[in-house]
PDB file of N, CA and C in Angstrom:
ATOM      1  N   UNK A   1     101.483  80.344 -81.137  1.00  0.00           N
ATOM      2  CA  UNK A   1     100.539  80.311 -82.228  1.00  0.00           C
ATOM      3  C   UNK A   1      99.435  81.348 -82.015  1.00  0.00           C
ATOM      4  N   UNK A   2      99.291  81.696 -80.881  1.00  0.00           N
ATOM      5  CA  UNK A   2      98.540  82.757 -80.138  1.00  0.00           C
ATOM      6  C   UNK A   2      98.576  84.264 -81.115  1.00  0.00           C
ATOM      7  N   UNK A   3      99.605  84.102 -80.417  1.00  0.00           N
ATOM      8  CA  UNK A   3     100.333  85.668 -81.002  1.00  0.00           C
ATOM      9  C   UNK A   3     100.661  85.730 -82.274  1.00  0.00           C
ATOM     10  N   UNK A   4     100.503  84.840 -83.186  1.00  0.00           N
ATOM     11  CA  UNK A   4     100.640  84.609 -84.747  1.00  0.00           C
ATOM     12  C   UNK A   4      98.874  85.248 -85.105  1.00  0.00           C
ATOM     13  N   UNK A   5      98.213  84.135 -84.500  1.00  0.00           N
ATOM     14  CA  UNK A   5      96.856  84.900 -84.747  1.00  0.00           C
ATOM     15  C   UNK A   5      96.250  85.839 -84.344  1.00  0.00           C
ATOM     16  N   UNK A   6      96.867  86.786 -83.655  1.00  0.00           N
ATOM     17  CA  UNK A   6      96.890  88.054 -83.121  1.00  0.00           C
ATOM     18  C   UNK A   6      97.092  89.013 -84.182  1.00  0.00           C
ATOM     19  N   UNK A   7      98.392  88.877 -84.609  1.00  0.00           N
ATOM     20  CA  UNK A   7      99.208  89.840 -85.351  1.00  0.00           C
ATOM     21  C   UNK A   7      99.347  89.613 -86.617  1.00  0.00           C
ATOM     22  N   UNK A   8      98.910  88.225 -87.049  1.00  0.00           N
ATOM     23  CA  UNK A   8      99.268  87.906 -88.412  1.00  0.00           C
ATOM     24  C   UNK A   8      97.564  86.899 -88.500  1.00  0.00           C
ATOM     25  N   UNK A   9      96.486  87.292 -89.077  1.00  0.00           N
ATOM     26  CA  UNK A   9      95.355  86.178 -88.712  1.00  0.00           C
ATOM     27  C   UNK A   9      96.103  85.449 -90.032  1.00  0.00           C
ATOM     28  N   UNK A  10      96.197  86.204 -91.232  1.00  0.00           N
ATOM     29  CA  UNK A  10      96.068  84.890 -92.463  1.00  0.00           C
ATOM     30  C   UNK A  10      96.983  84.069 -92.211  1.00  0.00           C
ATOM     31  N   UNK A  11      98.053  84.179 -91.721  1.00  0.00           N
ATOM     32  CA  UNK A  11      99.490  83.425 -91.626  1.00  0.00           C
ATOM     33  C   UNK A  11      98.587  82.276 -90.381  1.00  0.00           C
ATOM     34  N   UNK A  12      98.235  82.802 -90.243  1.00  0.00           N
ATOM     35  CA  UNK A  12      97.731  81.775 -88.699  1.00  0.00           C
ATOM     36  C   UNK A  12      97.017  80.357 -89.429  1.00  0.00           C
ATOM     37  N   UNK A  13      95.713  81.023 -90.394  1.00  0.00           N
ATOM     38  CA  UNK A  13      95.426  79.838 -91.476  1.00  0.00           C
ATOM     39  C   UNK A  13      96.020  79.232 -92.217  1.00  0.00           C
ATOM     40  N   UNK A  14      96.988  79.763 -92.648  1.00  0.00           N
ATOM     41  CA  UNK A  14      97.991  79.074 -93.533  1.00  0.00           C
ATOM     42  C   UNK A  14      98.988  78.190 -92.932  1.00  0.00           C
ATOM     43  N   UNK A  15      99.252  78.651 -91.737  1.00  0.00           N
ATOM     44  CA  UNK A  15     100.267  77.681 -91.312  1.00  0.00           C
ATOM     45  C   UNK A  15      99.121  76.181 -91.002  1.00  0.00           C
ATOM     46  N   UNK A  16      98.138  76.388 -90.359  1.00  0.00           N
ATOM     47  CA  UNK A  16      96.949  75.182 -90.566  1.00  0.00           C
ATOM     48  C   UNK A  16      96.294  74.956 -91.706  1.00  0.00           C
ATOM     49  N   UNK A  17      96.804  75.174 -92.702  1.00  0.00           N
ATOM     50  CA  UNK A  17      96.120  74.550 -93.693  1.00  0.00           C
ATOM     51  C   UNK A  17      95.074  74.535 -94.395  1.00  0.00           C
ATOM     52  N   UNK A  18      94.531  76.030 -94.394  1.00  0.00           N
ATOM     53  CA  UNK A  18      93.141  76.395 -94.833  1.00  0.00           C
ATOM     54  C   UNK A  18      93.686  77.529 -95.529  1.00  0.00           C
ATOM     55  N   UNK A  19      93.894  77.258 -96.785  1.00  0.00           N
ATOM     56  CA  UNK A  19      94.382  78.052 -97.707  1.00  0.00           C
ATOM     57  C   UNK A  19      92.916  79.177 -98.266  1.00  0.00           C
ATOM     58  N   UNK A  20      91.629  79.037 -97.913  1.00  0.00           N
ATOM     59  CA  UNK A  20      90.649  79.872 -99.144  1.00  0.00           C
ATOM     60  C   UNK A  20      90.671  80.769 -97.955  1.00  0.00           C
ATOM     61  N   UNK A  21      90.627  80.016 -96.363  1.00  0.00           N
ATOM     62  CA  UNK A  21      90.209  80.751 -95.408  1.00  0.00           C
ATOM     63  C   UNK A  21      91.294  82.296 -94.990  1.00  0.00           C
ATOM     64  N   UNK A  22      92.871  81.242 -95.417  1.00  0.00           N
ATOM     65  CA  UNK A  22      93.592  82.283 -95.376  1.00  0.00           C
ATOM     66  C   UNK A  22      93.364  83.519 -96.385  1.00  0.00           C
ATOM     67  N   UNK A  23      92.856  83.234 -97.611  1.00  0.00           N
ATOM     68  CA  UNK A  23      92.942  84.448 -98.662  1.00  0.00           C
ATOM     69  C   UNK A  23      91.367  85.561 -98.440  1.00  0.00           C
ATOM     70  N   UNK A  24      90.666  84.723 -97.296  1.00  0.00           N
ATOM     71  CA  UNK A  24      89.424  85.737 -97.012  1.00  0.00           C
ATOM     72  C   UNK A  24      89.724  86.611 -95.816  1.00  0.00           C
ATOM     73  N   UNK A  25      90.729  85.906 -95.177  1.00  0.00           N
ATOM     74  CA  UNK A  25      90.965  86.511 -93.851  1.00  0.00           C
ATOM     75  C   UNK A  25      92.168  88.003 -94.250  1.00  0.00           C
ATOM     76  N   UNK A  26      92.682  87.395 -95.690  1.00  0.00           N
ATOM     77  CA  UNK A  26      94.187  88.473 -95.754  1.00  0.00           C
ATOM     78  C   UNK A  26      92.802  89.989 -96.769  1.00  0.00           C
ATOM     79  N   UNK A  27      91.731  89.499 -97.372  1.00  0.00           N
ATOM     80  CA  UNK A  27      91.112  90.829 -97.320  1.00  0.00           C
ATOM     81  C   UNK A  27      90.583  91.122 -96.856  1.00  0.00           C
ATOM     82  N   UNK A  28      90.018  90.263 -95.391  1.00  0.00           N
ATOM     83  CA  UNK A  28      89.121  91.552 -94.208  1.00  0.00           C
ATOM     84  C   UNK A  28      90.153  92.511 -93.646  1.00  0.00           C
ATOM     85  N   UNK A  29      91.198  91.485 -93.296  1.00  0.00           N
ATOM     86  CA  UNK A  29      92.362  92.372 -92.700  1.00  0.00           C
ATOM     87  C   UNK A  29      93.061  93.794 -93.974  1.00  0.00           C
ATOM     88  N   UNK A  30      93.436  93.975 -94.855  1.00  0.00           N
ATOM     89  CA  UNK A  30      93.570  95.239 -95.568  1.00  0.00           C
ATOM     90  C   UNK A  30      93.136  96.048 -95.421  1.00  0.00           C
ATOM     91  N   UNK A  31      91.528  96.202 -94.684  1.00  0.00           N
ATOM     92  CA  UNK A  31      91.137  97.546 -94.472  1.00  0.00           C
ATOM     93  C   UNK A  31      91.932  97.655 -92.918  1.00  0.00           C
ATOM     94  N   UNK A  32      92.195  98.738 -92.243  1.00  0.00           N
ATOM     95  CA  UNK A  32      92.478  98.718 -90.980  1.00  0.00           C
ATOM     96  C   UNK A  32      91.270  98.376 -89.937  1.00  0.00           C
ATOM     97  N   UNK A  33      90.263  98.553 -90.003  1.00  0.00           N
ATOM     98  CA  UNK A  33      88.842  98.119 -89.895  1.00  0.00           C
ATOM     99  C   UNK A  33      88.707  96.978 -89.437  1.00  0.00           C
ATOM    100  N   UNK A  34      89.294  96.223 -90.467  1.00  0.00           N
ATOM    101  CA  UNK A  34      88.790  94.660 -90.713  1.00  0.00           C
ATOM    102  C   UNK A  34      89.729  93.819 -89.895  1.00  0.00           C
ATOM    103  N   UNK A  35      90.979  94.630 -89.522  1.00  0.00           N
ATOM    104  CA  UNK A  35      92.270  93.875 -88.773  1.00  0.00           C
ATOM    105  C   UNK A  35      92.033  92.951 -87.409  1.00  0.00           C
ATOM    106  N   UNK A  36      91.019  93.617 -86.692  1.00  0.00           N
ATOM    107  CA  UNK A  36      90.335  93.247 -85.612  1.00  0.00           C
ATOM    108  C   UNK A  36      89.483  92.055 -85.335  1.00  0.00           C
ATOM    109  N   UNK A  37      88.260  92.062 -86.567  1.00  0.00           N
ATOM    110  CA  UNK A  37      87.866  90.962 -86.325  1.00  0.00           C
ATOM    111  C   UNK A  37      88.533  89.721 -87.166  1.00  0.00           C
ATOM    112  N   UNK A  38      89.123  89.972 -87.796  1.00  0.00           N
ATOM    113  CA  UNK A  38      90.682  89.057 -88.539  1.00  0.00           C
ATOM    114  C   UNK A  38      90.913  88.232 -87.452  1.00  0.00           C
ATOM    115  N   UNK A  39      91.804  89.224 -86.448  1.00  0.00           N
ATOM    116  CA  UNK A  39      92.187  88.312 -85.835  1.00  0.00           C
ATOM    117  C   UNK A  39      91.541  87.893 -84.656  1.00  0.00           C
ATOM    118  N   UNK A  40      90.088  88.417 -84.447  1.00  0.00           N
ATOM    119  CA  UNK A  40      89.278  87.540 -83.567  1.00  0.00           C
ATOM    120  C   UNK A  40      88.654  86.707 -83.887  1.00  0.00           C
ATOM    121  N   UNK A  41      88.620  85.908 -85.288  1.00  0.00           N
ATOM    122  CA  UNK A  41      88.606  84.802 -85.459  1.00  0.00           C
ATOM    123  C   UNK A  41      89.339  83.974 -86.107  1.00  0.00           C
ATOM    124  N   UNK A  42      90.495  84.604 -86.224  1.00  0.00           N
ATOM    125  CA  UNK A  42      91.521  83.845 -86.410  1.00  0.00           C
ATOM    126  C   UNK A  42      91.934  82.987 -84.864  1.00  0.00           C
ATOM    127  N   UNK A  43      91.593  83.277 -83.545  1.00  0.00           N
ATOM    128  CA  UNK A  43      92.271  83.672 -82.203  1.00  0.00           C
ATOM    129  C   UNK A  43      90.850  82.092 -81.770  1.00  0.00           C
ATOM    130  N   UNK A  44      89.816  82.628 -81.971  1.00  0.00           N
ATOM    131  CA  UNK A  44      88.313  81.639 -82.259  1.00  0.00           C
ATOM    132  C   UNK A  44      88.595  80.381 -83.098  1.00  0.00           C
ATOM    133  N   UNK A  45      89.242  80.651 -83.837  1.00  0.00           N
ATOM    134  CA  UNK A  45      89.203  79.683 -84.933  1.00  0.00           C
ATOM    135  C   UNK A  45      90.278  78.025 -84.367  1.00  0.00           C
ATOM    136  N   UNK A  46      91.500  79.186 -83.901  1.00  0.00           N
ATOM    137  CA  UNK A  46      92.913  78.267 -82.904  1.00  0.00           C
ATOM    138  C   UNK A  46      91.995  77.426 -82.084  1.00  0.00           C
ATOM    139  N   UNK A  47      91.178  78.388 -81.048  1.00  0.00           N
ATOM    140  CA  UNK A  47      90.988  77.560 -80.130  1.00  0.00           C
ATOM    141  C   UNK A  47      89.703  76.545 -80.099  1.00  0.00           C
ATOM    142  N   UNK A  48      88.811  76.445 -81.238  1.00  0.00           N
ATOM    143  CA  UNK A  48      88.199  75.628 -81.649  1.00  0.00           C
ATOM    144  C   UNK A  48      88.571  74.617 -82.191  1.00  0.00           C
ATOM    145  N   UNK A  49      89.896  74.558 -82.989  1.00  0.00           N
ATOM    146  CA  UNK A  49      90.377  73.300 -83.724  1.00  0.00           C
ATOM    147  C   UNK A  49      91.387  72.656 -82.490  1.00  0.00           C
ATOM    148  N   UNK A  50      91.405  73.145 -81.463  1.00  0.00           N
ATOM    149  CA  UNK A  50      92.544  72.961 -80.230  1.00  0.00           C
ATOM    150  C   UNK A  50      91.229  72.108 -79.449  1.00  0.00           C
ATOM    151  N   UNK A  51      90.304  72.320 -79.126  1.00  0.00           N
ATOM    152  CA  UNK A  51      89.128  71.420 -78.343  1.00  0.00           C
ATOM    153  C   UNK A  51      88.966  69.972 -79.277  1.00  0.00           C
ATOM    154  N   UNK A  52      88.888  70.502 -80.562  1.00  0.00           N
ATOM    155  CA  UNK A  52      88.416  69.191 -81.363  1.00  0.00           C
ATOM    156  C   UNK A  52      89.520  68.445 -81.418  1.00  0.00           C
ATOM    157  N   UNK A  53      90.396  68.777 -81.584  1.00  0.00           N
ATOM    158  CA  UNK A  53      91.924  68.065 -80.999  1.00  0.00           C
ATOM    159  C   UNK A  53      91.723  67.300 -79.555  1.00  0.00           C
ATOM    160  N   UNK A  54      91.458  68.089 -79.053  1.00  0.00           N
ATOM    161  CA  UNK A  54      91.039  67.425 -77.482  1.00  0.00           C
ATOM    162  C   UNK A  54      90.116  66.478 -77.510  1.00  0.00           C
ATOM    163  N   UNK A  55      88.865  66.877 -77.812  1.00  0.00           N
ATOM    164  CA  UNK A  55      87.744  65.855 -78.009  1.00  0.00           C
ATOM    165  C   UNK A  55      87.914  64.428 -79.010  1.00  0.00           C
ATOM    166  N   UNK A  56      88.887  64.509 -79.876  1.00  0.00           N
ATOM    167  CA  UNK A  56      89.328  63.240 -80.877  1.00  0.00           C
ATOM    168  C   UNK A  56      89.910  62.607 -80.344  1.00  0.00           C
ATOM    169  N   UNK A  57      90.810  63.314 -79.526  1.00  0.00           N
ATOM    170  CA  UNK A  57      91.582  62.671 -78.605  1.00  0.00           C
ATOM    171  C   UNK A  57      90.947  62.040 -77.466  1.00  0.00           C
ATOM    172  N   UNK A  58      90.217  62.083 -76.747  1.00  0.00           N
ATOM    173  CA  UNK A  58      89.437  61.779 -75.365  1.00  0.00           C
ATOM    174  C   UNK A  58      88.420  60.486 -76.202  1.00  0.00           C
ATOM    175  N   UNK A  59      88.086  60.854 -77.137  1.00  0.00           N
ATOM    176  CA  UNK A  59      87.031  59.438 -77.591  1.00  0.00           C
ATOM    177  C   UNK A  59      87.507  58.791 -78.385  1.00  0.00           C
ATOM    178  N   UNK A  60      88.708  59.150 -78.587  1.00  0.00           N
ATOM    179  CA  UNK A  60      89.281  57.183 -79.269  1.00  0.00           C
ATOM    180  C   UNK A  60      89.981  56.931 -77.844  1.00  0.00           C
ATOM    181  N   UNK A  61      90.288  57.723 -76.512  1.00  0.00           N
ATOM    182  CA  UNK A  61      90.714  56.640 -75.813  1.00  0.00           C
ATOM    183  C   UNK A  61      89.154  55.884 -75.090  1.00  0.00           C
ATOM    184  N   UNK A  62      88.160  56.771 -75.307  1.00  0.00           N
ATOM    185  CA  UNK A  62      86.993  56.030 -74.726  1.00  0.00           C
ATOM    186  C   UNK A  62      86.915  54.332 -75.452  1.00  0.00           C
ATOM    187  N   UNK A  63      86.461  54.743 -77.117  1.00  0.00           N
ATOM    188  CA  UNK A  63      86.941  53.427 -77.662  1.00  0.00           C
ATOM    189  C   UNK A  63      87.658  51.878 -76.980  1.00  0.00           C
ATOM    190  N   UNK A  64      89.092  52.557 -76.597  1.00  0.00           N
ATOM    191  CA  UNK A  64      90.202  51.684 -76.331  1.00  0.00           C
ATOM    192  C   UNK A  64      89.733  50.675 -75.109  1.00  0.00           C
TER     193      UNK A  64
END
């Protein structure tokens, strides 16, 4: 998924489910310019929803 948001940022949103985010990310990326920080927060973006994954996870077992 890494390398999706590397090389492909909008595809990276889209496959998660953030369809407006994908259509802002597919026109920074068009300029060659813009390709870069595309996919440095597309790359930011993975591994932020990957912690909160973690963290949802860790406090409902606190809950339990």
């Amino acid at each position: 998924m890494t390398l999706i948001a590397i090389f492909f940022p909008c595809i990276s949103f889209l496959l998660r489910g953030k369809i407006l985010t994908a259509i802002i990310c597919l026109i920074l990326q068009v300029t060659l310019i813009g390709w870069i920080p595309a996919a440095i927060w597309a790359v930011i973006s993975l591994q932020n929803s990957r912690a909160d994954r973690r963290n949802n996870k860790l406090i409902r077992a606190m809950k339990k």
